[in-house]
Protein backbone atom coordinates (compact mmCIF):
# COMPACT_ATOMS: atom_id res chain seq x y z
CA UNK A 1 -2.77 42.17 -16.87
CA UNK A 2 -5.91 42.16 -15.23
CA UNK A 3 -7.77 40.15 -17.82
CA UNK A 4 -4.72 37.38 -17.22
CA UNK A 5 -5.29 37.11 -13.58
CA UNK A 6 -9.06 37.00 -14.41
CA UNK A 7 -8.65 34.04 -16.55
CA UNK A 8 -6.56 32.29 -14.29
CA UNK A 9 -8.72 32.57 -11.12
CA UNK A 10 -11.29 31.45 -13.88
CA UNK A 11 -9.24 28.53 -14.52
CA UNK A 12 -8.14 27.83 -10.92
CA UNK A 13 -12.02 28.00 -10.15
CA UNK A 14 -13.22 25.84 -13.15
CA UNK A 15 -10.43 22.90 -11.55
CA UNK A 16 -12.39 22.89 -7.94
CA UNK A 17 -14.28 20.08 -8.87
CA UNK A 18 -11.76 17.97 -9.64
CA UNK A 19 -9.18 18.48 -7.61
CA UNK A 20 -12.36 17.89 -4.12
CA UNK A 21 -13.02 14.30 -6.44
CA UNK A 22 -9.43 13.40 -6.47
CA UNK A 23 -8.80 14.35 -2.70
CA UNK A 24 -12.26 12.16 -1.56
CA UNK A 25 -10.69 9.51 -3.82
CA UNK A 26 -7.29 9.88 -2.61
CA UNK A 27 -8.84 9.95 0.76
CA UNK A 28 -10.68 6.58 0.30
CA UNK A 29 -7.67 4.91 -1.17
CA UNK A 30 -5.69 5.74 2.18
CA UNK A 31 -8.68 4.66 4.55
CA UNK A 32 -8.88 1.06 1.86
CA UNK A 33 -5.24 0.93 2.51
CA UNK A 34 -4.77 1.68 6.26
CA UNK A 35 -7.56 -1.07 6.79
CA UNK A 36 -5.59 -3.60 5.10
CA UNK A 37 -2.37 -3.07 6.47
CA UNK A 38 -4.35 -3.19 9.99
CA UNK A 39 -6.31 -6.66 9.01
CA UNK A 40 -2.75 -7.75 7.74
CA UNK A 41 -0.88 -7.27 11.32
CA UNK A 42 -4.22 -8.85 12.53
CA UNK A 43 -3.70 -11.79 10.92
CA UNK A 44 -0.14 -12.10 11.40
CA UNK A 45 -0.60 -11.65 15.42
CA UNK A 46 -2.91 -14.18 15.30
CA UNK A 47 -0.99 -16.92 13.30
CA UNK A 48 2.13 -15.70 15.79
CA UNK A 49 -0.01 -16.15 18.86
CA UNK A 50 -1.47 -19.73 18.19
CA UNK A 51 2.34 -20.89 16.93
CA UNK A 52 3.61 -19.66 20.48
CA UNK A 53 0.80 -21.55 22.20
CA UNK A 54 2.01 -24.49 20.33
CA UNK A 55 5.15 -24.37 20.85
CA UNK A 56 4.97 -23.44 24.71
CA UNK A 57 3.19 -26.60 25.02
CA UNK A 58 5.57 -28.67 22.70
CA UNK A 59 8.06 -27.17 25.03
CA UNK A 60 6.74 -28.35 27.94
CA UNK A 61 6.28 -32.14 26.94
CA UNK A 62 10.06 -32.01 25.82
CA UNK A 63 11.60 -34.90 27.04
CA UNK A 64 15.44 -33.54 27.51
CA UNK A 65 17.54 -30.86 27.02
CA UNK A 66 18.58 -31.87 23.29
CA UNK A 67 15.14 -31.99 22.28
CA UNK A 68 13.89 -28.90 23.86
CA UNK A 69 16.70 -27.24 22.02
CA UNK A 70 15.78 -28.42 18.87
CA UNK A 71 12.53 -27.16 19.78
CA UNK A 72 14.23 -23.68 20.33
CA UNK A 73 16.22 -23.74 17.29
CA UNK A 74 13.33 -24.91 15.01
CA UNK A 75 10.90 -22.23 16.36
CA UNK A 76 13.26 -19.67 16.22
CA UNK A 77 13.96 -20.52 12.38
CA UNK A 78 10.66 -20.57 11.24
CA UNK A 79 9.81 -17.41 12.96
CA UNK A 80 12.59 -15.73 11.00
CA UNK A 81 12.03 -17.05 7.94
CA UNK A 82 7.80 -15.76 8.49
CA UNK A 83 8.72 -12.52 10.06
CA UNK A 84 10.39 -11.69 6.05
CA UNK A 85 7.60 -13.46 4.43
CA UNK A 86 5.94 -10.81 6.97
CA UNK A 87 7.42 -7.70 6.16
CA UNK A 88 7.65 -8.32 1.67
CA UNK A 89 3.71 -8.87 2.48
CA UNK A 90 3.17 -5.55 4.11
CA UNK A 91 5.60 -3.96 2.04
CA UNK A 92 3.77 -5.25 -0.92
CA UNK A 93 0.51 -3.76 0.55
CA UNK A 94 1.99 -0.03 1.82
CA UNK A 95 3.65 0.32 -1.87
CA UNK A 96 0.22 -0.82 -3.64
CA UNK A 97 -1.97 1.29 -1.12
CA UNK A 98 0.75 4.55 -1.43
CA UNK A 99 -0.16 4.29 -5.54
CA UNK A 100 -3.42 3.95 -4.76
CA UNK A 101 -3.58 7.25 -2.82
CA UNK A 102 -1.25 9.29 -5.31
CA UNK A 103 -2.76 8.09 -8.65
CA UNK A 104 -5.70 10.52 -8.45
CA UNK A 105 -3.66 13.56 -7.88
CA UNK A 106 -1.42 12.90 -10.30
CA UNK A 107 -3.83 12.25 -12.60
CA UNK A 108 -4.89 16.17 -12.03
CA UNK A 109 -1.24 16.87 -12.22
CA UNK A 110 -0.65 15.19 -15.49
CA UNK A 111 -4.46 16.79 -16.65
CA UNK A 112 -2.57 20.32 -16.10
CA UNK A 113 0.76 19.79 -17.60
CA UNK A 114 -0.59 18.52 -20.85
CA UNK A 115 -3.59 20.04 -20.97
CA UNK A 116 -5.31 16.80 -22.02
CA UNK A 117 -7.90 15.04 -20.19
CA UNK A 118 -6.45 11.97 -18.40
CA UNK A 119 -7.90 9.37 -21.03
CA UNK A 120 -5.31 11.03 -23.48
CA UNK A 121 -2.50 10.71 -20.88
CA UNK A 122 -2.82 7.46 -20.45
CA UNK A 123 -3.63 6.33 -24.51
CA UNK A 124 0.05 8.30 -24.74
CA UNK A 125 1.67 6.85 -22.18
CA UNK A 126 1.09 3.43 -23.16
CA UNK A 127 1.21 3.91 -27.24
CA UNK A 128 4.75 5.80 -26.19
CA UNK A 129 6.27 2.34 -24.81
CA UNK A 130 4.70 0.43 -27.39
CA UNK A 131 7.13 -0.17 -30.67
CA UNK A 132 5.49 0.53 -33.98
C-alpha cells in the first residue's frame, strides 16, 4: 500500500512540469485573447462614434421632417444590421480565444487518460475520422 502511494506522489511529482507549462500557456492564451476582444470593442466604438458624428451632422442639414426621418430610419437600420455583424465578430473571437485557453490543459488531460504523449493523441484522433 505504501509503495502505491509512493509511486503515485512519484507520478503526481514527475507531471509538475507540465501541468506549470500548460497553465503559463493557458495563461498567455487568455491575456492574447482578452487583448483582442478589448482592441475589437475598440474598434467598434470608434467606427460607432465617427458614424454618429456623421449622422448628427447629416441630421442637422436635413431639410424637412420626411427627410430627417429617413435619416432616422436609415441610421437606425444600419446600426442594427452592424451591431449583429458586431456581436458574430466577438463571438467568433471569445469561442476561438476560450479553445485557445483550454487546449493546453486538455492536452495534459488527454496525456493522462491514455497514457500517450499528446503527438499520439492527436495522430489517433485524426487517423480515427479518417476512412481507410
Amino acid at each position: 500500500m505504501e509503495t502505491n502511494m509512493t509511486t503515485k506522489t512519484e507520478e503526481a511529482r514527475a507531471r509538475v512540469p507540465a501541468v506549470a507549462v500548460a497553465l503559463g500557456a493557458s495563461a498567455r492564451a487568455w491575456v492574447t485573447g482578452t487583448i483582442e476582444i478589448g482592441r475589437a470593442v475598440a474598434g467598434h466604438g470608434r467606427e460607432i462614434a465617427g458614424e454618429t458624428g456623421e449622422h448628427l451632422r447629416a441630421t442637422a442639414r436635413a431639410k424637412g421632417a420626411r427627410e430627417l426621418a429617413e435619416l432616422q430610419l436609415g441610421f437606425a437600420q444600419h446600426r442594427l444590421e452592424m451591431t449583429a455583424t458586431y456581436a458574430r465578430e466577438l463571438i467568433e473571437l471569445a469561442r476561438s480565444g476560450s479553445e485557445q485557453v483550454i487546449a493546453p490543459l486538455g492536452g495534459l488531460l488527454t496525456d493522462k487518460a491514455t497514457g500517450g504523449t499528446r503527438e499520439e493523441t492527436r495522430s489517433c484522433q485524426i487517423t480515427e475520422g479518417v476512412e481507410q
